[in-house]
N, C-alpha and C. Protein backbone atom coordinates (compact mmCIF):
# COMPACT_ATOMS: atom_id res chain seq x y z
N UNK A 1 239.19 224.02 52.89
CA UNK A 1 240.31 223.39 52.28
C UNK A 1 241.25 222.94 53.40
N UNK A 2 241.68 221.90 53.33
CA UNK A 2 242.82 221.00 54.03
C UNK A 2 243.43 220.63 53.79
N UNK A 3 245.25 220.31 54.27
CA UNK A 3 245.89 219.59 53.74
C UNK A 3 246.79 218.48 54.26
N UNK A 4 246.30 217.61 53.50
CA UNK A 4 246.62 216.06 54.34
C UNK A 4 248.52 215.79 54.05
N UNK A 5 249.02 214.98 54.81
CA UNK A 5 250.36 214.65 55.38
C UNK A 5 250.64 214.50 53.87
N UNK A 6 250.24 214.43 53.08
CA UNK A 6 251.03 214.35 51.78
C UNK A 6 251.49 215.58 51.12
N UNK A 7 251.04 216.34 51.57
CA UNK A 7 250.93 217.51 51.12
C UNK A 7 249.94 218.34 50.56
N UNK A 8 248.57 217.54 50.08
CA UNK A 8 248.10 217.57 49.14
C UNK A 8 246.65 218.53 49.96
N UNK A 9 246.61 219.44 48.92
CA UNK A 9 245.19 220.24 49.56
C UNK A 9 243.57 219.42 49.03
N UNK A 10 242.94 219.40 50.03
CA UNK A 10 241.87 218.79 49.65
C UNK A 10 240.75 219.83 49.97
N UNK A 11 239.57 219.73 49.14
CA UNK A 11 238.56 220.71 49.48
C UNK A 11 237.81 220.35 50.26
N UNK A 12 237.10 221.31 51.78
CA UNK A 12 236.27 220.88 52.45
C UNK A 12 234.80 220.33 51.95
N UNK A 13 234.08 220.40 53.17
CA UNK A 13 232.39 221.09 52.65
C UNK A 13 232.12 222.12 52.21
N UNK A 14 231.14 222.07 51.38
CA UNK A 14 231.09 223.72 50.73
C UNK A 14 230.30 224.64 51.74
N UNK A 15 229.36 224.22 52.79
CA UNK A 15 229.11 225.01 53.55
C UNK A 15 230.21 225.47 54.48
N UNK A 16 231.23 224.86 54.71
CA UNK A 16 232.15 225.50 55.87
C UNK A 16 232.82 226.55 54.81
N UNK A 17 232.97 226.04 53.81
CA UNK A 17 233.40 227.24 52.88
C UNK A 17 232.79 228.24 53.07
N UNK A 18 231.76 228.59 52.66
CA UNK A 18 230.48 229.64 52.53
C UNK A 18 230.44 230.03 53.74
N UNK A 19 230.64 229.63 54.76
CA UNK A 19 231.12 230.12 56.34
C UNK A 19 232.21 231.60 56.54
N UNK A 20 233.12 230.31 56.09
CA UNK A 20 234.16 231.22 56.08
C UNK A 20 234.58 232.68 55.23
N UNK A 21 233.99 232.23 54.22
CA UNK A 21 233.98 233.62 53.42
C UNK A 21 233.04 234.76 53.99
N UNK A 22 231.63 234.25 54.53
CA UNK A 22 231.24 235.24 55.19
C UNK A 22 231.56 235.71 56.52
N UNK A 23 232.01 235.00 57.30
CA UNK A 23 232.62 235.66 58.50
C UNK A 23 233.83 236.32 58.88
N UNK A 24 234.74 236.13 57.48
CA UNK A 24 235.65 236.79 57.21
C UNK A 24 236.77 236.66 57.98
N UNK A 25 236.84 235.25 59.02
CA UNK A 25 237.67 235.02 60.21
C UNK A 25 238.22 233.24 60.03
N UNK A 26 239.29 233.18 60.67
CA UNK A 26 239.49 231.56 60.30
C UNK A 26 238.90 231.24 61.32
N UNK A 27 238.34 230.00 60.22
CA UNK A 27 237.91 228.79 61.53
C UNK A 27 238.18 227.43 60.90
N UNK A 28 238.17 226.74 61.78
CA UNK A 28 238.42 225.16 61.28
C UNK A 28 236.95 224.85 61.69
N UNK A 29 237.08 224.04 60.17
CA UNK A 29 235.86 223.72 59.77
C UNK A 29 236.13 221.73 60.24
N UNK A 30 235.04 221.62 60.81
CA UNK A 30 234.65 220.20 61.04
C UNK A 30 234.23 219.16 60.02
N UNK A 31 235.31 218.26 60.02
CA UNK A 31 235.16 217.31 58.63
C UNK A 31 234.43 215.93 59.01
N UNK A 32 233.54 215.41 57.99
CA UNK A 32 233.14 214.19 58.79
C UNK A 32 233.94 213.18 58.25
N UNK A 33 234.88 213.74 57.08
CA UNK A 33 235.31 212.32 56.45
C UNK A 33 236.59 211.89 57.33
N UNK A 34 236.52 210.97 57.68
CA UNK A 34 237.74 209.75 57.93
C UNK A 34 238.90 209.66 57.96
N UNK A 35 240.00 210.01 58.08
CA UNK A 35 241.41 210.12 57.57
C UNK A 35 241.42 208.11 57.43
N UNK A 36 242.18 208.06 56.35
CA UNK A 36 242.33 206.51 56.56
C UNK A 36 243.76 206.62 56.91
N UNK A 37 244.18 205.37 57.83
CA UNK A 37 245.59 205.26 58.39
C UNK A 37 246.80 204.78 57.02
N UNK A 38 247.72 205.63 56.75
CA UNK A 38 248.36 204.94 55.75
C UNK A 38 249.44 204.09 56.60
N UNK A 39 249.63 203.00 55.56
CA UNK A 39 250.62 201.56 56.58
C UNK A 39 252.10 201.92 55.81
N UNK A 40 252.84 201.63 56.69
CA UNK A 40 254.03 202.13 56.84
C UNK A 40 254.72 201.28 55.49
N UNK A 41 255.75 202.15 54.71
CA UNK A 41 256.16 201.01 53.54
C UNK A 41 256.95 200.24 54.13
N UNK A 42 256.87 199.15 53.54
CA UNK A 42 257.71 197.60 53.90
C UNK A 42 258.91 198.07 54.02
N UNK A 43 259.57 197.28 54.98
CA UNK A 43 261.10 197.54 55.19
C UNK A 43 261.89 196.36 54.39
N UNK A 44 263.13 197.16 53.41
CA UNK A 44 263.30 196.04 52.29
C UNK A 44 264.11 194.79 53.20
N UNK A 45 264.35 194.37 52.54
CA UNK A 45 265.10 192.68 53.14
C UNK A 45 266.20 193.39 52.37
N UNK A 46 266.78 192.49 54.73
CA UNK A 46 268.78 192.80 54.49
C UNK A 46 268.94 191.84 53.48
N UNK A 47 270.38 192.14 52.49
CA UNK A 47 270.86 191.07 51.70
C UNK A 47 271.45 189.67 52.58
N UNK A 48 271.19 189.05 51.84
CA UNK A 48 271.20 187.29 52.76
C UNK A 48 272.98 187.71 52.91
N UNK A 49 273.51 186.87 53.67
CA UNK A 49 274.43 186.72 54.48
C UNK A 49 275.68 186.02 53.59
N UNK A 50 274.84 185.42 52.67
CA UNK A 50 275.58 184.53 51.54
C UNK A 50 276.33 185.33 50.11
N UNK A 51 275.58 186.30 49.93
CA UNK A 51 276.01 187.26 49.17
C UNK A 51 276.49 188.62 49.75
N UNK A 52 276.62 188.56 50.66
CA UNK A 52 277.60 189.83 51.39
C UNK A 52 279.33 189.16 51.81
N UNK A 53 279.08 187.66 51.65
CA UNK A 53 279.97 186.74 52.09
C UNK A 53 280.87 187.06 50.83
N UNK A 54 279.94 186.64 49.39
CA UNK A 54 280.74 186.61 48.01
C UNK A 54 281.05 188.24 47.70
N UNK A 55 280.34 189.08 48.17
CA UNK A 55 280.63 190.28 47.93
C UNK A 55 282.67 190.58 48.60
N UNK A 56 282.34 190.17 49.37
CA UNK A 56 283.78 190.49 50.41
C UNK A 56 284.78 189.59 49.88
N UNK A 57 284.50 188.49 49.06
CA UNK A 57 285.62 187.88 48.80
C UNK A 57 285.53 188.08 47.37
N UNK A 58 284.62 188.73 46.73
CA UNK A 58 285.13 189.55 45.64
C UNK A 58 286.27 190.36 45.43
N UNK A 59 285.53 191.52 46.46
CA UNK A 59 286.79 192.50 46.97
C UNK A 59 287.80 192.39 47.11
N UNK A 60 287.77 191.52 48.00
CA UNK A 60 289.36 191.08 48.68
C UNK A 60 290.58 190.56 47.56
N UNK A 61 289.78 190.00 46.33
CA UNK A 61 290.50 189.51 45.18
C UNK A 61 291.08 190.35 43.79
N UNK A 62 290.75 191.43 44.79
CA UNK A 62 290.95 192.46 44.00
C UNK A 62 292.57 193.04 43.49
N UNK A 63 293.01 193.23 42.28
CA UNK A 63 294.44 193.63 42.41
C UNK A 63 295.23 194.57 43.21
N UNK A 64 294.16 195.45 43.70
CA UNK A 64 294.42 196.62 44.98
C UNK A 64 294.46 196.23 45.95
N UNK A 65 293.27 195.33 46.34
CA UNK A 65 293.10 194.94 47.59
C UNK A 65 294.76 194.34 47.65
N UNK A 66 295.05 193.13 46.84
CA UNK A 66 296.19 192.03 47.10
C UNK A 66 297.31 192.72 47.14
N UNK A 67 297.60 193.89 46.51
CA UNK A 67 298.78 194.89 46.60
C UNK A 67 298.56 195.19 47.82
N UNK A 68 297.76 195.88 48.10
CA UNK A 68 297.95 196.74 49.50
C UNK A 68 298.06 195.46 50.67
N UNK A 69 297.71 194.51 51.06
CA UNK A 69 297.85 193.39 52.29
C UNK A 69 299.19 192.97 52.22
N UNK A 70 300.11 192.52 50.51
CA UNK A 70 301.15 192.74 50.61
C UNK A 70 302.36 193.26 51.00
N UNK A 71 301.51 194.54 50.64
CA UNK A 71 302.70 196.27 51.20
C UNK A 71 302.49 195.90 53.32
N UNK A 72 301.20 195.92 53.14
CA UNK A 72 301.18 195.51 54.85
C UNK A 72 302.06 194.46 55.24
N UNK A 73 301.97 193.69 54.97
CA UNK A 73 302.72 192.84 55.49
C UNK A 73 304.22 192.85 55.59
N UNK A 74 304.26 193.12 54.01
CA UNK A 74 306.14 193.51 53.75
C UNK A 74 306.46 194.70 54.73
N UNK A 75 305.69 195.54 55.24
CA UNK A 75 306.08 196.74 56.33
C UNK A 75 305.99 195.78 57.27
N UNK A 76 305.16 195.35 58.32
CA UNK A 76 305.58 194.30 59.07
C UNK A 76 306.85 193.95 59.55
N UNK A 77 307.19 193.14 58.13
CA UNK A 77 308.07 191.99 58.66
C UNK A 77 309.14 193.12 58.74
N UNK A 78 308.86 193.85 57.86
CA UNK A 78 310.66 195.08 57.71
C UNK A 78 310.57 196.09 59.23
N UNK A 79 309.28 196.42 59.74
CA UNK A 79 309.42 196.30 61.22
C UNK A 79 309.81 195.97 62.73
N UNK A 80 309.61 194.76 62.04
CA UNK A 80 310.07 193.72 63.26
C UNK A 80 311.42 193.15 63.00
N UNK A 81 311.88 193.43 62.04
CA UNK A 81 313.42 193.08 61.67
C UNK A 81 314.20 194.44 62.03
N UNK A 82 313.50 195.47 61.84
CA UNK A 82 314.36 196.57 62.20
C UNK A 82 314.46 196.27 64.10
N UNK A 83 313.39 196.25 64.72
CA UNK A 83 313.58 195.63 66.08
C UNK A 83 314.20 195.08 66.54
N UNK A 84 314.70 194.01 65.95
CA UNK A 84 315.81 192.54 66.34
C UNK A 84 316.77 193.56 65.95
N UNK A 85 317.43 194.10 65.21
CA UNK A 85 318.38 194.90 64.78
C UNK A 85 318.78 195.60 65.70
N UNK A 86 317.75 196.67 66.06
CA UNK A 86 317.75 197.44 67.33
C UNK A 86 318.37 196.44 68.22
N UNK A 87 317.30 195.75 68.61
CA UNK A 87 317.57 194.56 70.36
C UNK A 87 319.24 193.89 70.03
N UNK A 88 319.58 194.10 68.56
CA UNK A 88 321.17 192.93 68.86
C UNK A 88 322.68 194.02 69.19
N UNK A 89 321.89 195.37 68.55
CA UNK A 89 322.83 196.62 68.56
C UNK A 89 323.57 196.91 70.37
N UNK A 90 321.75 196.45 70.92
CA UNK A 90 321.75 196.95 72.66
C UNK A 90 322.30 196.21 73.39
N UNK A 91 322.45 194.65 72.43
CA UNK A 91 323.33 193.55 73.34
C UNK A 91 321.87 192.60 73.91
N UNK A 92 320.58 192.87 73.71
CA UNK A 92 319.57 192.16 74.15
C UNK A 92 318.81 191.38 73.20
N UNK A 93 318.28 190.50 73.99
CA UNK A 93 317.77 189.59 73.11
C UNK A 93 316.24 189.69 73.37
N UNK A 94 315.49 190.00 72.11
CA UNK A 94 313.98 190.19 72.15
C UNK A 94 313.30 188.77 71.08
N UNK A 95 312.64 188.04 71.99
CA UNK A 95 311.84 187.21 72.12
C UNK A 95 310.90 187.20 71.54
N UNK A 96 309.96 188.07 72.24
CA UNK A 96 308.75 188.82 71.73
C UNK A 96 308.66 189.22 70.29
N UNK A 97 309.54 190.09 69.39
CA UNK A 97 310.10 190.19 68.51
C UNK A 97 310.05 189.22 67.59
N UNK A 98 310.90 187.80 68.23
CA UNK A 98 310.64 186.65 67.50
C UNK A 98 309.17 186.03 66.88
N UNK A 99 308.76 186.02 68.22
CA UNK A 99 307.29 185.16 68.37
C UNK A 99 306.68 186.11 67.12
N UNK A 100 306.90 187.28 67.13
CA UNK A 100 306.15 188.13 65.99
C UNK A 100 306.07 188.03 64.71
N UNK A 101 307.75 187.94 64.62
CA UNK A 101 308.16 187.56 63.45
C UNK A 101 307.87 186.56 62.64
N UNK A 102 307.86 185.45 63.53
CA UNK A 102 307.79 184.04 63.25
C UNK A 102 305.90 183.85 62.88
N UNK A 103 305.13 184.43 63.60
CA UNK A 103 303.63 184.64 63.42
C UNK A 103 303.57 185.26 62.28
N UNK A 104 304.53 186.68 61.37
CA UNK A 104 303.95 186.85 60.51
C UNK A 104 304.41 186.09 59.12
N UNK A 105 305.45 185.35 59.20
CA UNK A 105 305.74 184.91 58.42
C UNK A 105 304.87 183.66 58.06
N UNK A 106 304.20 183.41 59.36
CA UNK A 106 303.36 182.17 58.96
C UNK A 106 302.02 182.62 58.15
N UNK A 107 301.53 183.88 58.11
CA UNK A 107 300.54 184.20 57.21
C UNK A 107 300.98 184.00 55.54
N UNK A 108 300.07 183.67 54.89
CA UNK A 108 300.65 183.18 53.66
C UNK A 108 300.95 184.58 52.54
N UNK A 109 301.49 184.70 51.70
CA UNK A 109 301.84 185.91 50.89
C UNK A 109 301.24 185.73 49.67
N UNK A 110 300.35 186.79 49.25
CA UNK A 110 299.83 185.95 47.94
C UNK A 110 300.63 187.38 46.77
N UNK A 111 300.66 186.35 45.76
CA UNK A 111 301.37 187.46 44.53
C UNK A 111 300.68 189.01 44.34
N UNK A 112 301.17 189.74 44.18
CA UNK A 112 300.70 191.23 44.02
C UNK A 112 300.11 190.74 42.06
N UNK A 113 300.90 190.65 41.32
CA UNK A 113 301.12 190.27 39.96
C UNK A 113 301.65 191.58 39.58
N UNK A 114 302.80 192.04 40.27
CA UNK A 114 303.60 193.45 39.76
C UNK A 114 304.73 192.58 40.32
N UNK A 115 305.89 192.15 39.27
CA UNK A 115 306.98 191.51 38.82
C UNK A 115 308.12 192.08 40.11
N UNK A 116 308.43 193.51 40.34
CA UNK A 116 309.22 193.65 41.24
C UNK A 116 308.79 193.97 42.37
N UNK A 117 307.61 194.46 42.74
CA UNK A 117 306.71 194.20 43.99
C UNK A 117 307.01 192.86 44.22
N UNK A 118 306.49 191.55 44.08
CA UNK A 118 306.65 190.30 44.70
C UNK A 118 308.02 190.21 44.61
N UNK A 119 309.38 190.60 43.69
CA UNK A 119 310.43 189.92 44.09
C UNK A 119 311.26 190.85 45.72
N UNK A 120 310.85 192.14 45.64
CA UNK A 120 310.98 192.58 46.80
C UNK A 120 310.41 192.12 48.09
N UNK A 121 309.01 191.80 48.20
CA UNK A 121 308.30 190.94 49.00
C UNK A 121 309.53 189.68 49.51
N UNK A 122 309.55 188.95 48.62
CA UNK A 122 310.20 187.88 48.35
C UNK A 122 311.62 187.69 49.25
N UNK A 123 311.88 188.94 48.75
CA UNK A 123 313.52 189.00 49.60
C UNK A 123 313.14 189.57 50.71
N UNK A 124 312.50 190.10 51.31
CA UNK A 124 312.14 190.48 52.84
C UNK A 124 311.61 189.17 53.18
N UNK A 125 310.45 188.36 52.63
CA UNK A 125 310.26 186.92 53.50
C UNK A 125 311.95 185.96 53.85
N UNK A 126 312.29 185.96 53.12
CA UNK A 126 313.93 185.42 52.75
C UNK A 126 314.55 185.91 54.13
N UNK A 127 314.99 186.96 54.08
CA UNK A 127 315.39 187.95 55.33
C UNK A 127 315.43 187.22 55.99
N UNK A 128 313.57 187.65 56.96
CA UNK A 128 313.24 187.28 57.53
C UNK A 128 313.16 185.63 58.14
N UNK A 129 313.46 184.95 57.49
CA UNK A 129 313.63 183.25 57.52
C UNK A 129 314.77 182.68 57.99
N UNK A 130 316.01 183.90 57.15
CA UNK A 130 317.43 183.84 57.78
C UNK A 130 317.45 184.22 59.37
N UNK A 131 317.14 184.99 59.71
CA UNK A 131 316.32 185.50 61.01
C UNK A 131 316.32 184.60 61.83
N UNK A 132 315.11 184.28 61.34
CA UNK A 132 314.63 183.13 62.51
C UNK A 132 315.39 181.65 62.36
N UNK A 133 316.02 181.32 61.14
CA UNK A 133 316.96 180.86 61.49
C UNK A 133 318.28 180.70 62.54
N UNK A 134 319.04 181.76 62.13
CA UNK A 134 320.02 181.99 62.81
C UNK A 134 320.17 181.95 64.83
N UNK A 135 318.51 182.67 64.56
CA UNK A 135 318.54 182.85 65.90
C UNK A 135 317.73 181.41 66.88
N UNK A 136 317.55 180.62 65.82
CA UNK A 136 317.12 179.11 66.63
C UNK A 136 315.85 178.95 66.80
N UNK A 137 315.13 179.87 65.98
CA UNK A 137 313.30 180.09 66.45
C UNK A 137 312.69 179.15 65.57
């Protein structure tokens, strides 16, 4: 008896059997049959490139997703306004700050569809516009 990579016990020759029972000792018994090579299972196919594309802009359209990039952003800009705040308190003028500011405001804001979420949004873009107004950017 043998057992092949599957697990599976297979019965020898019956003389190596009849061997073994009388000699009362293991031995490996010599098989003439063949192992056949099993071929490796197919490796599945990546999903095309086109539907991992629509997958992600599924997601992204998501009411969570669009809340949360919102909240990001509205932290942002309320970041970088606290900065200029800082820099006008110290008597200095931060630039850098600007350029930031002014970069995130250029990303576009899309509606959360929660009524005082976007009007808060709303008034921080506002803020922020006065901002870069005032200061000539």
């Amino acid at each position: 008896m043998r057992i092949d990579s599957l697990g599976r016990t297979i019965a020898g020759p019956s003389a190596a059997r009849s061997a073994m029972r009388g000699a009362g000792a293991f031995t490996l018994a010599e098989s003439s049959e063949t192992e056949t090579t099993r071929q490796a299972a197919p490796v599945r196919q990546a999903h095309s490139l086109g539907s991992l594309l629509a997958l992600q802009a599924f997601q992204e359209d998501e009411p969570r997703e669009r809340r949360r990039r919102a909240l990001s952003r509205g932290r942002g800009l309320l970041d970088v306004l606290d900065g200029l705040k800082l820099a006008l308190i110290e008597g200095r003028d931060d630039p850098a700050a600007l350029r930031a500011l002014a970069a995130q405001l250029g990303a576009t804001r899309a509606d959360t569809g929660e009524a005082g979420l976007d009007e808060a949004l709303a008034a921080i873009d506002l803020r922020a516009q006065v901002e870069l107004a005032k200061r000539g950017a």
